[in-house]
Protein backbone atom coordinates (compact mmCIF):
# COMPACT_ATOMS: atom_id res chain seq x y z
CA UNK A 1 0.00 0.00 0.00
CA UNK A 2 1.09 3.66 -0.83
CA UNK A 3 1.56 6.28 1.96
CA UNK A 4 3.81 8.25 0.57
CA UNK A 5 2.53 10.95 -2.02
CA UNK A 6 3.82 10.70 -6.05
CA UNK A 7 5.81 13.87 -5.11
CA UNK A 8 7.54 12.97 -1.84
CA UNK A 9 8.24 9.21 -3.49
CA UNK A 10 10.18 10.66 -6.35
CA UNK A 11 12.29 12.97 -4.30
CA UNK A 12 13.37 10.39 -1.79
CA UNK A 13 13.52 7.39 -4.25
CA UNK A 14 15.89 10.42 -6.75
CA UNK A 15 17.66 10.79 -3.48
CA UNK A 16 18.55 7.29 -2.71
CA UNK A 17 19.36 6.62 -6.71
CA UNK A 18 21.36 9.75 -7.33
CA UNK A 19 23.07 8.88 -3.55
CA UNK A 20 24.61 5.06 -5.20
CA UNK A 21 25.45 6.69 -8.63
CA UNK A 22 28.06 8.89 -6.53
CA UNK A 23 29.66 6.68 -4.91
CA UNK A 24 29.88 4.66 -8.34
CA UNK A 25 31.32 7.86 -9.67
CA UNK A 26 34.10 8.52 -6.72
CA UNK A 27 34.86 4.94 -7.17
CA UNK A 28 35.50 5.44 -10.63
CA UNK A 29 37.91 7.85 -10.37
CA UNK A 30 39.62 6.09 -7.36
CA UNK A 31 39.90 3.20 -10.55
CA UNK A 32 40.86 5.31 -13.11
CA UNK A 33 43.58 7.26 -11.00
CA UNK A 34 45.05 3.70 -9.70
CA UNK A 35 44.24 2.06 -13.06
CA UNK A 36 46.91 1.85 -16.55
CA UNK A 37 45.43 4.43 -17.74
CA UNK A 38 47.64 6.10 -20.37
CA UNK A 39 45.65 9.43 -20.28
CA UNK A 40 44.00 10.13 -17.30
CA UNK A 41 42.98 13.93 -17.25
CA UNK A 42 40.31 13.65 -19.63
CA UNK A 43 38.02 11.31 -17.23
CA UNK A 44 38.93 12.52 -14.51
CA UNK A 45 37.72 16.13 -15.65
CA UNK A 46 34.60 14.65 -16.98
CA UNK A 47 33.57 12.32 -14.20
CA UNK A 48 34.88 15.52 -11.40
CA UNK A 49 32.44 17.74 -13.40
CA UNK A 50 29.34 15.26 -13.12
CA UNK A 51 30.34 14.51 -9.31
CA UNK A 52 30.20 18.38 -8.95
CA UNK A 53 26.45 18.39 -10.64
CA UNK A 54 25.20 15.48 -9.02
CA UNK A 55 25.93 16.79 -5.46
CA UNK A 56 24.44 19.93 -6.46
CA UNK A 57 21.39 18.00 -7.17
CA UNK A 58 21.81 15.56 -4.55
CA UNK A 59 22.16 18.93 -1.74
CA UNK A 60 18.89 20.22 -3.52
CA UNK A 61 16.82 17.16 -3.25
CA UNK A 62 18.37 16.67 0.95
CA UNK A 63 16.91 20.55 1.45
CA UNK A 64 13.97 19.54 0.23
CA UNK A 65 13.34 16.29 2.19
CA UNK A 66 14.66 17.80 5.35
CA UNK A 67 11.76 20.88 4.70
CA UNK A 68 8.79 17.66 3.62
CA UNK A 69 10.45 15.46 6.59
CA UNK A 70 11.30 12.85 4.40
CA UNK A 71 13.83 10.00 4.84
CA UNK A 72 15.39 7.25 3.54
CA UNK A 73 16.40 4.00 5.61
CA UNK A 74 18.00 0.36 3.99
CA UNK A 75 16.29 -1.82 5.85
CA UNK A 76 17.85 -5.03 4.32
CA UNK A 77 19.82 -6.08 1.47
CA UNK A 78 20.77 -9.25 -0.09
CA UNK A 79 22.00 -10.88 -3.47
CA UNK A 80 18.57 -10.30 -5.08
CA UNK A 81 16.86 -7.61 -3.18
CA UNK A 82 17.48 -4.50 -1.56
CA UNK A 83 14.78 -3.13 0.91
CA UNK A 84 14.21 0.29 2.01
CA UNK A 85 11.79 2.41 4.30
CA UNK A 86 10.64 5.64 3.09
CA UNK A 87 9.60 8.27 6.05
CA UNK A 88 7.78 10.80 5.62
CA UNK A 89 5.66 12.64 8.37
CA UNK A 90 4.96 9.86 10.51
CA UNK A 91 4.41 8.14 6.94
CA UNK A 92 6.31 4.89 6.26
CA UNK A 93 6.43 2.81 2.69
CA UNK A 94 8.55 -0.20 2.32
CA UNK A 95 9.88 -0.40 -0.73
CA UNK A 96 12.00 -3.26 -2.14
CA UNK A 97 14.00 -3.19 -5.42
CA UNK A 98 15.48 -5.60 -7.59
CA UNK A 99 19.18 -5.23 -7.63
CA UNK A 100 19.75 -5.17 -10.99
CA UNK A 101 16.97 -2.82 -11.12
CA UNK A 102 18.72 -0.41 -8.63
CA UNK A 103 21.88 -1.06 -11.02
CA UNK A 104 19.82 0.36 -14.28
CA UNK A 105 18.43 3.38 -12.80
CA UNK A 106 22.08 4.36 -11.19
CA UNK A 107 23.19 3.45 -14.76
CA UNK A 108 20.88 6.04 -15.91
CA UNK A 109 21.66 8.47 -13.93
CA UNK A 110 25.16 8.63 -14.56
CA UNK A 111 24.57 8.48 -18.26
CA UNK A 112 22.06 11.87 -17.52
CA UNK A 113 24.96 13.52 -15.69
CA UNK A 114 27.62 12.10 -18.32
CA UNK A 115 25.54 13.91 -21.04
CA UNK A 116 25.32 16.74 -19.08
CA UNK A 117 29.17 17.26 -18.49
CA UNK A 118 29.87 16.47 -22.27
CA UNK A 119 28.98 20.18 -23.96
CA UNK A 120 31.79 21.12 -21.68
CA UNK A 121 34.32 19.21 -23.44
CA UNK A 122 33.00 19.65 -26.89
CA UNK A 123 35.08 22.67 -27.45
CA UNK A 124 38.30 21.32 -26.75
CA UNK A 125 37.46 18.06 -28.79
CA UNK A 126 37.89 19.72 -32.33
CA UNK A 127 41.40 19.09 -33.62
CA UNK A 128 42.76 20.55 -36.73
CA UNK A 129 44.29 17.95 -38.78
């Protein structure tokens, strides 16, 4: 059953999403940096630029739960299944996902923030030769 509103939903569940594809990005870098990576600067710059968007994001969507008193809890989480609770005004939803579920819509959010960091670099990709 649904307590929690369409609204308050999307901004927790964008929360939790846009939370994992963070730490996929700073764990990225951490591979990249470590990695045999001939030429490095060019991810680095692109994934530092959609870390720097995301969190914006990510601080917007935390000012706006803490103002709604929204929150997100794991409750459990296993090889198939992750579980969390969704709070929200003495609300609570359960929610679980399918892990590779959770794995298409980080996927998709780093592709969002990927195509948002690319005009950036379109400049500089132009070579006379």
């Amino acid at each position: 059953m649904r307590y929690l509103n369409d609204e308050e939903l999307a901004v927790a569940s964008r929360f939790l999403f846009l939370s994992m594809a963070l730490l996929v990005m700073q764990q990225d870098i951490r591979t990249i940096e470590s990695g045999a990576f001939k030429i490095k600067e060019p991810y680095l710059k692109l994934l530092e630029k959609m870390i720097a968007e995301a969190t914006n994001e990510r601080h917007m969507l935390r000012d706006t739960m803490r103002k709604k008193a929204i929150k997100v809890v794991i409750l459990n989480k296993n090889d198939s299944f992750s579980s969390y609770l969704f709070l929200c005004q003495g609300r609570e939803e359960t929610r679980n996902y399918f892990n590779p579920a959770i794995r298409k819509k980080v996927e998709a959010i780093v592709q969002e923030f990927m195509l948002k960091a690319l005009p950036l670099f379109q400049p500089h990709a132009s070579a006379n030769i």
